[in-house]
C-alpha atoms as a PDB file:
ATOM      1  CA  UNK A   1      88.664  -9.583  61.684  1.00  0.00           C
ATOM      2  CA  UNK A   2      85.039  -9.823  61.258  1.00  0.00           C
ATOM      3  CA  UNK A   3      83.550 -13.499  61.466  1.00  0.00           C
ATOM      4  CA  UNK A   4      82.383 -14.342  58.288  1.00  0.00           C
ATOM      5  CA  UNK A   5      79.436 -17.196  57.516  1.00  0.00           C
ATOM      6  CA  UNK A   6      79.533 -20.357  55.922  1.00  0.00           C
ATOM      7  CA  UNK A   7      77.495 -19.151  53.069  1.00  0.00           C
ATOM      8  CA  UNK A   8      79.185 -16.869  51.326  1.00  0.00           C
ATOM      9  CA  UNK A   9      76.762 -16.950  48.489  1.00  0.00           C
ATOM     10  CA  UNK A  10      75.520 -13.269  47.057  1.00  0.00           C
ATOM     11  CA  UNK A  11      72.045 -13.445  48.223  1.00  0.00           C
ATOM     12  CA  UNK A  12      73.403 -13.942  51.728  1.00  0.00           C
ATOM     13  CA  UNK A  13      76.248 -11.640  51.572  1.00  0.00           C
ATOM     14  CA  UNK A  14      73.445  -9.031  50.595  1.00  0.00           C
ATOM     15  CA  UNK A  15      70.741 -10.080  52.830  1.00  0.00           C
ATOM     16  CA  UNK A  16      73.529  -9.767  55.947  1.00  0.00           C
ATOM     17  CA  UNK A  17      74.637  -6.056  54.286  1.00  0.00           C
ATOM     18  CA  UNK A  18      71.301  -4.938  54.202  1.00  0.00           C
ATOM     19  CA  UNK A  19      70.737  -6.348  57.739  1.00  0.00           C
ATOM     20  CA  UNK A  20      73.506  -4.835  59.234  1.00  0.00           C
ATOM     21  CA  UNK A  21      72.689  -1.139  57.521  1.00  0.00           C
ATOM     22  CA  UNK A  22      69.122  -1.514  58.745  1.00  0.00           C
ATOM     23  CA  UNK A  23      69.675  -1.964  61.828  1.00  0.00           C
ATOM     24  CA  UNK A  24      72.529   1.330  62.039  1.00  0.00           C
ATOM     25  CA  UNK A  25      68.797   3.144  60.656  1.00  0.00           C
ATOM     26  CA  UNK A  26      70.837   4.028  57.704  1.00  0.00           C
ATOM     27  CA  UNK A  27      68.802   5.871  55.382  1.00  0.00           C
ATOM     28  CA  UNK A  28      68.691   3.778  51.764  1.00  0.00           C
ATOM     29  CA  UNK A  29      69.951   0.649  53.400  1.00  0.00           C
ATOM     30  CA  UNK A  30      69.004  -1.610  50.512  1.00  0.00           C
ATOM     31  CA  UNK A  31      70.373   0.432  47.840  1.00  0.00           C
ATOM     32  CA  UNK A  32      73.668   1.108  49.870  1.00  0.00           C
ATOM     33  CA  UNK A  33      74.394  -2.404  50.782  1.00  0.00           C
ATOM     34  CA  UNK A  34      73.811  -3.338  46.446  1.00  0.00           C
ATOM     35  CA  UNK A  35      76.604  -0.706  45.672  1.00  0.00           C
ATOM     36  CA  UNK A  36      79.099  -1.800  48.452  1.00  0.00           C
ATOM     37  CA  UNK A  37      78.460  -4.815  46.945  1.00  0.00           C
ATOM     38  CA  UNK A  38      78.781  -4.028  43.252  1.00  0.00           C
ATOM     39  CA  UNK A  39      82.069  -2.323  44.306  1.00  0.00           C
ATOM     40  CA  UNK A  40      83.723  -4.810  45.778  1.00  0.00           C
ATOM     41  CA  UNK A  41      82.712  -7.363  43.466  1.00  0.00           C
ATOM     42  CA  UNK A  42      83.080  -5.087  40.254  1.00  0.00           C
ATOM     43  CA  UNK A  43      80.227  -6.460  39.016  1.00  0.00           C
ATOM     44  CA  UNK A  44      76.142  -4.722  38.131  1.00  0.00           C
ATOM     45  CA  UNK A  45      73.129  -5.129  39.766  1.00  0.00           C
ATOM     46  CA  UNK A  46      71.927  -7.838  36.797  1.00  0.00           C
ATOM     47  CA  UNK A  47      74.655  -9.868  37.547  1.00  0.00           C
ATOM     48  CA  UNK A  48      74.461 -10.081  41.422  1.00  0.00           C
ATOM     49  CA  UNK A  49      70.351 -10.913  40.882  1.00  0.00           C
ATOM     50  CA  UNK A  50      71.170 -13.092  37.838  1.00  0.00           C
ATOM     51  CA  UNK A  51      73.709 -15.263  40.174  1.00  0.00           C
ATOM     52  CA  UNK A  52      72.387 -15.197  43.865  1.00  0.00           C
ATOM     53  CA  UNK A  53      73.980 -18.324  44.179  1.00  0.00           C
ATOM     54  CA  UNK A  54      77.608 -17.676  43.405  1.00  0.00           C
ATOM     55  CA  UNK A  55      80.399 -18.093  45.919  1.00  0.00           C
ATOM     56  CA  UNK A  56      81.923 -15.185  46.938  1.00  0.00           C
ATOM     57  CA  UNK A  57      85.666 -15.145  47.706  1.00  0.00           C
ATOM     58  CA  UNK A  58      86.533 -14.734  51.387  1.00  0.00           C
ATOM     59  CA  UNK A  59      88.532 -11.790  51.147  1.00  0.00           C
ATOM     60  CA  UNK A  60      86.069  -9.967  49.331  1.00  0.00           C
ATOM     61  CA  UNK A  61      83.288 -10.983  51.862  1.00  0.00           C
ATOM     62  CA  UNK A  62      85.755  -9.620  54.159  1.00  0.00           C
ATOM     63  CA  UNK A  63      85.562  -6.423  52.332  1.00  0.00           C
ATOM     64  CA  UNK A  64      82.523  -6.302  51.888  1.00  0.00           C
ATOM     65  CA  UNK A  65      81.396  -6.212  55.350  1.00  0.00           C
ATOM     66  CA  UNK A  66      84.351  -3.996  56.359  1.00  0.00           C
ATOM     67  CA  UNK A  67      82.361  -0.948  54.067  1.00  0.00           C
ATOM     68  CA  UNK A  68      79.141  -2.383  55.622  1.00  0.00           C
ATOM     69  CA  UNK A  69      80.284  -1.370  58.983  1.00  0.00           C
ATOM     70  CA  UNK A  70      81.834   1.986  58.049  1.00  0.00           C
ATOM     71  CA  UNK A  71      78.671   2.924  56.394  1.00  0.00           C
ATOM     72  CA  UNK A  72      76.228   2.050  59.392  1.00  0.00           C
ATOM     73  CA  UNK A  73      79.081   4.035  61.224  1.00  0.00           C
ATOM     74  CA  UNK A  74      77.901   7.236  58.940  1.00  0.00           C
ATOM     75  CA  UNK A  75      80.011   7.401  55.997  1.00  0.00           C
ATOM     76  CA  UNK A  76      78.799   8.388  52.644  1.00  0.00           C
ATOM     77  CA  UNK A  77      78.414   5.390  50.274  1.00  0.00           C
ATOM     78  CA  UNK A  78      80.172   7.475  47.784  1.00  0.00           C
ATOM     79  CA  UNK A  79      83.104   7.741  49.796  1.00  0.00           C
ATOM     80  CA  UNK A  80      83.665   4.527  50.357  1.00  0.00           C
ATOM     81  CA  UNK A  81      83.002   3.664  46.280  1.00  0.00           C
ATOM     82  CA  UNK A  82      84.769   6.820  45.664  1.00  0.00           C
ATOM     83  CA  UNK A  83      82.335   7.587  42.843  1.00  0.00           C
ATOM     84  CA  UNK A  84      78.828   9.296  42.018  1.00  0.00           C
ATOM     85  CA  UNK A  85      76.795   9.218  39.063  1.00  0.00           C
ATOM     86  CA  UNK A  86      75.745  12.565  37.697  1.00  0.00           C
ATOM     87  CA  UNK A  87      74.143  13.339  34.493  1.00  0.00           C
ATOM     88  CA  UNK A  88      74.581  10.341  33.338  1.00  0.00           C
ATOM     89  CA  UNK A  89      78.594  10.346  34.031  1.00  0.00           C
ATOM     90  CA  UNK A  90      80.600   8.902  36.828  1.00  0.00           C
ATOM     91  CA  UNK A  91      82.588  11.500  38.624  1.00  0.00           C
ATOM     92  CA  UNK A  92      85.132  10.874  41.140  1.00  0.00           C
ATOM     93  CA  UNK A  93      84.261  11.564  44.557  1.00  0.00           C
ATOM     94  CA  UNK A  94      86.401  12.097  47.726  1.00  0.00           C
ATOM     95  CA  UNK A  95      85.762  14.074  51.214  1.00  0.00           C
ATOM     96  CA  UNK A  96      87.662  17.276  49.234  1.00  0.00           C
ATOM     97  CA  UNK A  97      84.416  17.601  47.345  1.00  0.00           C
ATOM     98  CA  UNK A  98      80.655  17.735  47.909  1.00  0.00           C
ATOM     99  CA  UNK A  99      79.177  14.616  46.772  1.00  0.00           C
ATOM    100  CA  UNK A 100      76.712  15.470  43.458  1.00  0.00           C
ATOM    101  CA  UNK A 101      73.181  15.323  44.055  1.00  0.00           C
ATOM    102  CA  UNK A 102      70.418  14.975  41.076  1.00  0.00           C
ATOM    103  CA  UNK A 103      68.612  18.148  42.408  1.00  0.00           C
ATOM    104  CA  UNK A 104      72.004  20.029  40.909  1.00  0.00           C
ATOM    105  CA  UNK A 105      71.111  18.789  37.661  1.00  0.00           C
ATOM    106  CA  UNK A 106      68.280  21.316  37.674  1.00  0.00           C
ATOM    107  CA  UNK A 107      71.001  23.977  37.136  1.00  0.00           C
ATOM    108  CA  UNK A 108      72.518  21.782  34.164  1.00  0.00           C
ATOM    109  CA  UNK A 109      68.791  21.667  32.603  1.00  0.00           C
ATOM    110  CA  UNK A 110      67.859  25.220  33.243  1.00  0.00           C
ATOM    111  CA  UNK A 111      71.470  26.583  32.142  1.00  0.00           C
ATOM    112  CA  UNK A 112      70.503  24.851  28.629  1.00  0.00           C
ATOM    113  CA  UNK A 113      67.534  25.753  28.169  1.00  0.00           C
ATOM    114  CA  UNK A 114      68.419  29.151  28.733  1.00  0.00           C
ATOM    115  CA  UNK A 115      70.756  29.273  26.179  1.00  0.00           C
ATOM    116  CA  UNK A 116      68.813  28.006  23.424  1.00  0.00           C
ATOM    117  CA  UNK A 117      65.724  30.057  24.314  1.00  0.00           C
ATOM    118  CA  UNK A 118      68.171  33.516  24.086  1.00  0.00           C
ATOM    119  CA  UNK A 119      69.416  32.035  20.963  1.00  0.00           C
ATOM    120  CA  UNK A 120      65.784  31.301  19.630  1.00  0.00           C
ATOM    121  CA  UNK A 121      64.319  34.763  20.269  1.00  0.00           C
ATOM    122  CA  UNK A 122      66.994  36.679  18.800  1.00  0.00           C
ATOM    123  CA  UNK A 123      66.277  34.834  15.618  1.00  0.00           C
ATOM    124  CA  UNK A 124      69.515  33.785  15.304  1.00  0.00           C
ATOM    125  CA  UNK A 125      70.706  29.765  14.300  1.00  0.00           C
ATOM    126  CA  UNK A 126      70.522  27.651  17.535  1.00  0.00           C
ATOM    127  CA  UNK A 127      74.123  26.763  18.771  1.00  0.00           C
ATOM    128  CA  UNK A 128      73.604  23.337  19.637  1.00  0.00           C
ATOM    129  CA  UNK A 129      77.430  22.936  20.331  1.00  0.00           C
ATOM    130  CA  UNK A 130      78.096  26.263  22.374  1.00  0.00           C
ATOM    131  CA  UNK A 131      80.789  27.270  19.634  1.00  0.00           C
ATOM    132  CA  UNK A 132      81.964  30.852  20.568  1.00  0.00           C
ATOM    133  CA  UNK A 133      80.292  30.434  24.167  1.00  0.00           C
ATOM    134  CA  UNK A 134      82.377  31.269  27.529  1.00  0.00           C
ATOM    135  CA  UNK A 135      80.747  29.696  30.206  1.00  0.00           C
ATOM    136  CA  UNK A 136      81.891  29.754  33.835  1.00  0.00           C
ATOM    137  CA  UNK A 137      81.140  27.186  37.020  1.00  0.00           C
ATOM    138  CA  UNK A 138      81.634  29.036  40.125  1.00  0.00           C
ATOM    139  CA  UNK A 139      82.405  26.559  43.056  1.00  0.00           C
ATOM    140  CA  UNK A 140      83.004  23.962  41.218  1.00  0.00           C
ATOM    141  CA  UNK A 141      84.101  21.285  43.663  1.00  0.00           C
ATOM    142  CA  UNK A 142      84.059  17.669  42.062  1.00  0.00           C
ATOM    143  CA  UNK A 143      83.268  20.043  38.244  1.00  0.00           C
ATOM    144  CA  UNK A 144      80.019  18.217  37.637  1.00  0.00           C
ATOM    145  CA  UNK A 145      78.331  20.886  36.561  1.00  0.00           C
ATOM    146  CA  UNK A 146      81.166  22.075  34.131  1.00  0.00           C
ATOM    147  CA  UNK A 147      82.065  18.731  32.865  1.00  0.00           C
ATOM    148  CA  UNK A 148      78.412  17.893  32.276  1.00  0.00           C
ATOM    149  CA  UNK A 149      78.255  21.666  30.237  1.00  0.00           C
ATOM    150  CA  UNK A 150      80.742  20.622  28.131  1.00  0.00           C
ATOM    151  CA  UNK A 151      79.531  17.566  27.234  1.00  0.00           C
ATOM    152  CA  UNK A 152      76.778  19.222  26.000  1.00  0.00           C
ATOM    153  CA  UNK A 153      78.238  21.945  24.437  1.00  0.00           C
ATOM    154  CA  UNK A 154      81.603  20.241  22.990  1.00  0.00           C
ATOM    155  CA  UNK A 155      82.377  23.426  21.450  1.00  0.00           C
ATOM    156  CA  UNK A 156      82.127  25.840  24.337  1.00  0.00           C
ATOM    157  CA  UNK A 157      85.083  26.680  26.630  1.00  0.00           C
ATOM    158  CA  UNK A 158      84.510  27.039  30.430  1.00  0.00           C
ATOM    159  CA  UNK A 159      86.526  28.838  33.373  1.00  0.00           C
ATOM    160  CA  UNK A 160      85.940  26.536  37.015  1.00  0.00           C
ATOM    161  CA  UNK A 161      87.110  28.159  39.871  1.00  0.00           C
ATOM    162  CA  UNK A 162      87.223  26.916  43.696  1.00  0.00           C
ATOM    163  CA  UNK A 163      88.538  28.163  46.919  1.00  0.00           C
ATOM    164  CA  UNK A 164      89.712  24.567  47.702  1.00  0.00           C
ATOM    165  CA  UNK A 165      93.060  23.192  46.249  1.00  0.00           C
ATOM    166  CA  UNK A 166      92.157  19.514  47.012  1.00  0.00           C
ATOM    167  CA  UNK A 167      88.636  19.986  45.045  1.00  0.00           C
ATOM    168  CA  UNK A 168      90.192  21.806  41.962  1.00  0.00           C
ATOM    169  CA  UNK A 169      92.462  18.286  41.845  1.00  0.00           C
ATOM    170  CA  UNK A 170      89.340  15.924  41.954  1.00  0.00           C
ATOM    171  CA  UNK A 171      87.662  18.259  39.192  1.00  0.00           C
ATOM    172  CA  UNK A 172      90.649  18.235  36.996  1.00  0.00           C
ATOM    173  CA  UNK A 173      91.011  14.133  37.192  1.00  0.00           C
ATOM    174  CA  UNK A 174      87.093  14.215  36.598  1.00  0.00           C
ATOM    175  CA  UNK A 175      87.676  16.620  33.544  1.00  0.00           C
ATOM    176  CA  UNK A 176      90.409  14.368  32.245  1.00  0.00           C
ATOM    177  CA  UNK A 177      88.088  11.279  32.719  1.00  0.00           C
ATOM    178  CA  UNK A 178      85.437  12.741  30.611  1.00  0.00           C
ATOM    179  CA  UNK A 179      88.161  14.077  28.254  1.00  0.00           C
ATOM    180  CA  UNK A 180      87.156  17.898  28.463  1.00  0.00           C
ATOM    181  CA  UNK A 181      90.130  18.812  29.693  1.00  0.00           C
ATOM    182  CA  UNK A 182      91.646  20.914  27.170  1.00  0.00           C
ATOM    183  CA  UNK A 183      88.565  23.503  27.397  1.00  0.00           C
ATOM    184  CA  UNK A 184      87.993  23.690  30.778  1.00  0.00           C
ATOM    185  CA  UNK A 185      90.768  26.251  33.024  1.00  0.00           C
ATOM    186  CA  UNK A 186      90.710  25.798  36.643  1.00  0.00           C
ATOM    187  CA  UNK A 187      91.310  28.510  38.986  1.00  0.00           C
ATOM    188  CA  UNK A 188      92.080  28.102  42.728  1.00  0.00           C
ATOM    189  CA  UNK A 189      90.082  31.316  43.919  1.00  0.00           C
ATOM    190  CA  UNK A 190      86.669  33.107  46.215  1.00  0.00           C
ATOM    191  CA  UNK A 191      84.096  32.878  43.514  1.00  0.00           C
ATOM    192  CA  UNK A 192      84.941  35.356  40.588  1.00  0.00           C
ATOM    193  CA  UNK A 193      87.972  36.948  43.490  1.00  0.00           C
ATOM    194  CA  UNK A 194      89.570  40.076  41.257  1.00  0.00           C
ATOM    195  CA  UNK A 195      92.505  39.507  43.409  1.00  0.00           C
ATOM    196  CA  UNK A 196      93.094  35.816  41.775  1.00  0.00           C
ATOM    197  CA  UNK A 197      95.208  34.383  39.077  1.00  0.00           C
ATOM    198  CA  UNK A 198      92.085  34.343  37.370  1.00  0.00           C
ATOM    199  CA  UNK A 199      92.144  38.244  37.018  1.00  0.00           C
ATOM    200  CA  UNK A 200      94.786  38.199  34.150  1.00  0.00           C
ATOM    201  CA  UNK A 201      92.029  35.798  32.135  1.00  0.00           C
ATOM    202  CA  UNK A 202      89.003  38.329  32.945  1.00  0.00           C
ATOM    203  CA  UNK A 203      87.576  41.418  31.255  1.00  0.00           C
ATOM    204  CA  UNK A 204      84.099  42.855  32.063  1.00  0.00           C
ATOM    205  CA  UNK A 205      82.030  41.513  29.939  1.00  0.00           C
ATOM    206  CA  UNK A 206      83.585  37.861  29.333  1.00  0.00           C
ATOM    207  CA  UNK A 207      81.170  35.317  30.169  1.00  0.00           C
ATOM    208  CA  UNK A 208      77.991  34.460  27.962  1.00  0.00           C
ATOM    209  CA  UNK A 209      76.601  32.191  31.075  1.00  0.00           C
ATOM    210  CA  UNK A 210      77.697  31.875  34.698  1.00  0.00           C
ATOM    211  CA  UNK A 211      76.507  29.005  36.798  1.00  0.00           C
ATOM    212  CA  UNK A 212      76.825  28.047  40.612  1.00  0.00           C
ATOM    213  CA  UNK A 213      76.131  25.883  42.790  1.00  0.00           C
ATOM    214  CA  UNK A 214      77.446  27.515  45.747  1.00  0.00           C
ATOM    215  CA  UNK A 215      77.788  26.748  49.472  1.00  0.00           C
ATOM    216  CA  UNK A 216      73.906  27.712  50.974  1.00  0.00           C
ATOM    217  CA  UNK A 217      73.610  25.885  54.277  1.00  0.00           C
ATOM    218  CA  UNK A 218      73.643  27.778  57.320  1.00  0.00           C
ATOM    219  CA  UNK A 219      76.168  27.133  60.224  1.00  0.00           C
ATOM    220  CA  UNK A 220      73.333  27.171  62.484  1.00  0.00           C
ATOM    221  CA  UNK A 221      71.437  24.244  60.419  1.00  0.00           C
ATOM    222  CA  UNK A 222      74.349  22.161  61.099  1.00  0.00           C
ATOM    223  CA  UNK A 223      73.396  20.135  64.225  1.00  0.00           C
ATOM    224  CA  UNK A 224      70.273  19.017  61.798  1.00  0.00           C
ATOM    225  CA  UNK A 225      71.403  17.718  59.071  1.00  0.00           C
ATOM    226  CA  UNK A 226      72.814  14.026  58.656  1.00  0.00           C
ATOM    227  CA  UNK A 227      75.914  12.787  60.099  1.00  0.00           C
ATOM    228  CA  UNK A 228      76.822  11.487  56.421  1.00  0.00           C
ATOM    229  CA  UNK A 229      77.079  15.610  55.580  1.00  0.00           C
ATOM    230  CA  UNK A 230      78.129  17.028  58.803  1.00  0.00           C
ATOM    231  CA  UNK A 231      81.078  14.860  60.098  1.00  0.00           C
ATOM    232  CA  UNK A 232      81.778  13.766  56.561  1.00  0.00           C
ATOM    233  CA  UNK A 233      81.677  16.342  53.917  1.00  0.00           C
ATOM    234  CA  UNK A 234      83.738  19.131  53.501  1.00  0.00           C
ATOM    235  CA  UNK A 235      82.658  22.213  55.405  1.00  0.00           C
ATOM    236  CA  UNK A 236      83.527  24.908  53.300  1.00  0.00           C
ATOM    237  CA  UNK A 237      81.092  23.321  50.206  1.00  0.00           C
ATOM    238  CA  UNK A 238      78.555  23.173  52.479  1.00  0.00           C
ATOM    239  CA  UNK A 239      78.375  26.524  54.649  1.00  0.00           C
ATOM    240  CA  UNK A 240      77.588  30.133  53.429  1.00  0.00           C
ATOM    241  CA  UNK A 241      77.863  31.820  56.251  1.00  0.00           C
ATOM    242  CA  UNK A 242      75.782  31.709  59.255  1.00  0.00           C
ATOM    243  CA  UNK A 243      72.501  32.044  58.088  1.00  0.00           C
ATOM    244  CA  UNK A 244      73.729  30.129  54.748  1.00  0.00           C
ATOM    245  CA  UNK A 245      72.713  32.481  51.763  1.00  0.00           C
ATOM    246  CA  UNK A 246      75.608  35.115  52.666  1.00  0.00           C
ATOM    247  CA  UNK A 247      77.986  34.619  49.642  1.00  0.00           C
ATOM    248  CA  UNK A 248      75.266  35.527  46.875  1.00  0.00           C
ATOM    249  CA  UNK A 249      75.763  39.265  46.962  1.00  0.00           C
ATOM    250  CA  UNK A 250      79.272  38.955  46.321  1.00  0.00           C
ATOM    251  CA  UNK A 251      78.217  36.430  43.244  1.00  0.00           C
ATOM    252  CA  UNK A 252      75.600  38.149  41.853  1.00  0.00           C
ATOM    253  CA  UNK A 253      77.655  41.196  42.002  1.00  0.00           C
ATOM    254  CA  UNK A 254      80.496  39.969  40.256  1.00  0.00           C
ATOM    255  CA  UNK A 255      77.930  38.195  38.039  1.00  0.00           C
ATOM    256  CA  UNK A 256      76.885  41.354  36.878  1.00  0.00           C
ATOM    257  CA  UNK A 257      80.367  42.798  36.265  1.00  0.00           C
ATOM    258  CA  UNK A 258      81.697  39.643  34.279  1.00  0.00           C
ATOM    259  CA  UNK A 259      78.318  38.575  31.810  1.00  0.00           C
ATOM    260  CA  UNK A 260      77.993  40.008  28.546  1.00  0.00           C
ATOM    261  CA  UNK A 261      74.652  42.027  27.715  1.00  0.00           C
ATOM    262  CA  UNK A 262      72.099  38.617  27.282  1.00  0.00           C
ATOM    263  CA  UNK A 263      74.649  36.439  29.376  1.00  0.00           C
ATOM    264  CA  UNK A 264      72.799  33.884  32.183  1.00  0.00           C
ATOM    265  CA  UNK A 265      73.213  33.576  35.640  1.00  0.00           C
ATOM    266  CA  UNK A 266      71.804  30.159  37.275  1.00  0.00           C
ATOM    267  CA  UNK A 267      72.267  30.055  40.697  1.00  0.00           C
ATOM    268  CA  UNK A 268      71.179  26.377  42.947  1.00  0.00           C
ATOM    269  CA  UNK A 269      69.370  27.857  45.678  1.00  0.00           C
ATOM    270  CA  UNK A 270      69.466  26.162  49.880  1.00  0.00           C
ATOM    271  CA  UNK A 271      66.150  25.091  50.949  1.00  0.00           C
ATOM    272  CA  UNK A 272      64.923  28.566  52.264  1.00  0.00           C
ATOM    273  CA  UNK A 273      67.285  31.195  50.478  1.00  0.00           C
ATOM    274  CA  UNK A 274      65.078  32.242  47.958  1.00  0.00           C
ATOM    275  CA  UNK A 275      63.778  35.242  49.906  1.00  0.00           C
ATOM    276  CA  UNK A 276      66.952  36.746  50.544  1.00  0.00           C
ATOM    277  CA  UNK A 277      68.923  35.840  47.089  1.00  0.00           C
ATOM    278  CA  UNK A 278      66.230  37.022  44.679  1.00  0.00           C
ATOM    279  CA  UNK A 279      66.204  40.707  45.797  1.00  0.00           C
ATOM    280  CA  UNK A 280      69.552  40.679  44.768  1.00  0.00           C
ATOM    281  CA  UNK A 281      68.450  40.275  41.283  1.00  0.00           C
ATOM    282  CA  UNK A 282      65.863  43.126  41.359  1.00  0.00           C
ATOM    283  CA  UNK A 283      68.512  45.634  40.501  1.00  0.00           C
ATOM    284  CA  UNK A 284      68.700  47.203  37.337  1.00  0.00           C
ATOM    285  CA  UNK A 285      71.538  45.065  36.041  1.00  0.00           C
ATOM    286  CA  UNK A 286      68.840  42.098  36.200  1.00  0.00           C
ATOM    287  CA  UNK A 287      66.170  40.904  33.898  1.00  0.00           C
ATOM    288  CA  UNK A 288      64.000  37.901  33.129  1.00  0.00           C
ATOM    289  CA  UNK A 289      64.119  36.315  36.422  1.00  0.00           C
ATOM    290  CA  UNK A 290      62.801  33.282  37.281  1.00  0.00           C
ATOM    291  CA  UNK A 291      62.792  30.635  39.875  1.00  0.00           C
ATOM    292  CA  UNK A 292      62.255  26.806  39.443  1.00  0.00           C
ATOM    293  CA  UNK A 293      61.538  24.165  41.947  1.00  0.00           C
ATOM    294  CA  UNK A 294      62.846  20.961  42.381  1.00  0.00           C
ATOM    295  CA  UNK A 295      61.068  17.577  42.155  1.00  0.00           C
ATOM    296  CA  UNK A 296      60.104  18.238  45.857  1.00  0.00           C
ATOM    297  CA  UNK A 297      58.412  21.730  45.047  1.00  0.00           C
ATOM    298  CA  UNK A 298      61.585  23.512  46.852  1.00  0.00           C
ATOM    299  CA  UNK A 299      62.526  26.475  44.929  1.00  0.00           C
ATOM    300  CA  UNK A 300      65.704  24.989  43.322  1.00  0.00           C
ATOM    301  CA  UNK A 301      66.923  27.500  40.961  1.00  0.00           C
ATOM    302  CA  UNK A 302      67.309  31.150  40.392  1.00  0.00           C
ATOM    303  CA  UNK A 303      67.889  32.440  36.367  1.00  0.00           C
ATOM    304  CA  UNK A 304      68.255  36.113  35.201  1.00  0.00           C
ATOM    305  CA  UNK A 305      69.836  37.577  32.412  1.00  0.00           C
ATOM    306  CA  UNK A 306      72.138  40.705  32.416  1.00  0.00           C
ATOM    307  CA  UNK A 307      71.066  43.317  30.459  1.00  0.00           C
END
């Protein structure tokens, strides 16, 4: 049982969170100890700052310094919230899925932007709503970047596939939350894998854009990166091999087999992978490349069209 204070008012319950996290060096400390605490009280930040005064419950102080301790003991605030916010929607997060981050919504912006700009110079009426568009989200894990896509383009229909069982369930629920079910198919399968359920669905030549954000960090890499990704996320989101950028011939390849003449490929790109991913789009399937960097000037994103 941990001992609790006398004041259990909000602006002490927070002060003690953040505190506690600060003191475990846990990066965002502030921020995390707000949503642990917006959690557990199922309130928003404008309420907890409009009524620093109020008297928290016991049992949810309780609480709330239960997730304090398991996140200075490394666990992903969106674990213990099970949620992340993502273009602008909540998706369901657990450990079966990597958590969303905002620099993925670089592939959602370019994948757009894309479209309309094919659509634009082939003089042809801008399809704000995808209608007629088959779009497909390779490694789709939590299906952010599907779900978000067909948001946007209500009138598109989208393939997701995943090698992971337990994702493909989290990406369905988060489909279902954001009631784009019905045009989104999940497929429990390697990337575009010919050998797959998903076979019977494919032609050459299906898809007018194919996005992914796959798994680019490399086995080596993984003593340096933060225990919040390395002891808590699931490993096979997270590593492409041992150098990390191994599984992008085998996407761009089938890529190329399964996009229409005009159809996009946006690819999220690891830190460093850009030198050895965009040779594989100098071949002659592969036109208007282009790369885009992220809001830290990291190459980000890789777009071609097939021709």
């Amino acid at each position: 049982m941990i001992e609790l204070s006398l004041d259990n008012s909000v602006r002490s319950l927070l002060k003690r969170g953040i505190a506690q996290l600060r003191e475990a060096d846990t990066p965002s400390f502030t921020l995390a100890a707000e949503l642990l605490l917006l959690h557990v009280l199922g309130r928003n930040r404008t309420w907890i700052y409009a009524h620093p005064e109020e008297i928290i419950a016991d049992a949810d102080a309780q609480r709330y310094f239960e997730l304090i301790a398991r996140r200075a003991a490394g666990e992903p605030t969106q674990h213990l919230t099970g949620k992340q916010e993502f273009w602008g929607l909540e998706f369901e997060v657990t450990p079966d899925v990597l958590i969303p981050r905002p620099e993925t919504e670089h592939v959602i912006e370019i994948a757009l932007d894309r479209l309309a700009l094919r659509e634009l110079l082939a003089n042809r009426p801008q399809k704000s709503t995808g209608e007629g568009l088959q779009i497909a989200d390779i490694g789709t894990g939590s299906g952010c970047i599907a779900i978000a896509l067909a948001k946007e383009l209500p009138a598109a229909n989208f393939i997701a596939t995943d090698i992971s069982a337990a994702a493909l369930a989290v990406a369905k629920r988060n489909a279902q939350r954001h009631t784009v079910a019905d045009r989104i198919h999940f497929f429990e399968c390697n990337l575009l894998d010919a050998h797959s359920p998903l076979a019977t669905r494919l032609s050459p030549l299906s898809f007018d854009l194919i996005a992914s954000n796959p798994p680019y960090i490399g086995r080596r890499e993984a003593p340096s990166l933060p225990r919040e990704v390395r002891d808590h996320e699931p490993p096979a989101a997270l590593f492409g091999g041992e150098e990390g950028y191994e599984l992008y011939a085998d996407l761009t390849a089938q890529s190329a087999q399964h996009l229409k003449s005009g159809g996009i490929l946006v690819l999220e790109l690891g830190h460093n992978s850009l030198p050895a991913v965009q040779p594989l789009l100098d071949a002659a399937n592969w036109t208007k490349v282009a790369v885009t960097n992220d809001l830290a000037g990291i190459p980000r994103v890789l777009a071609a069209e097939r021709i």
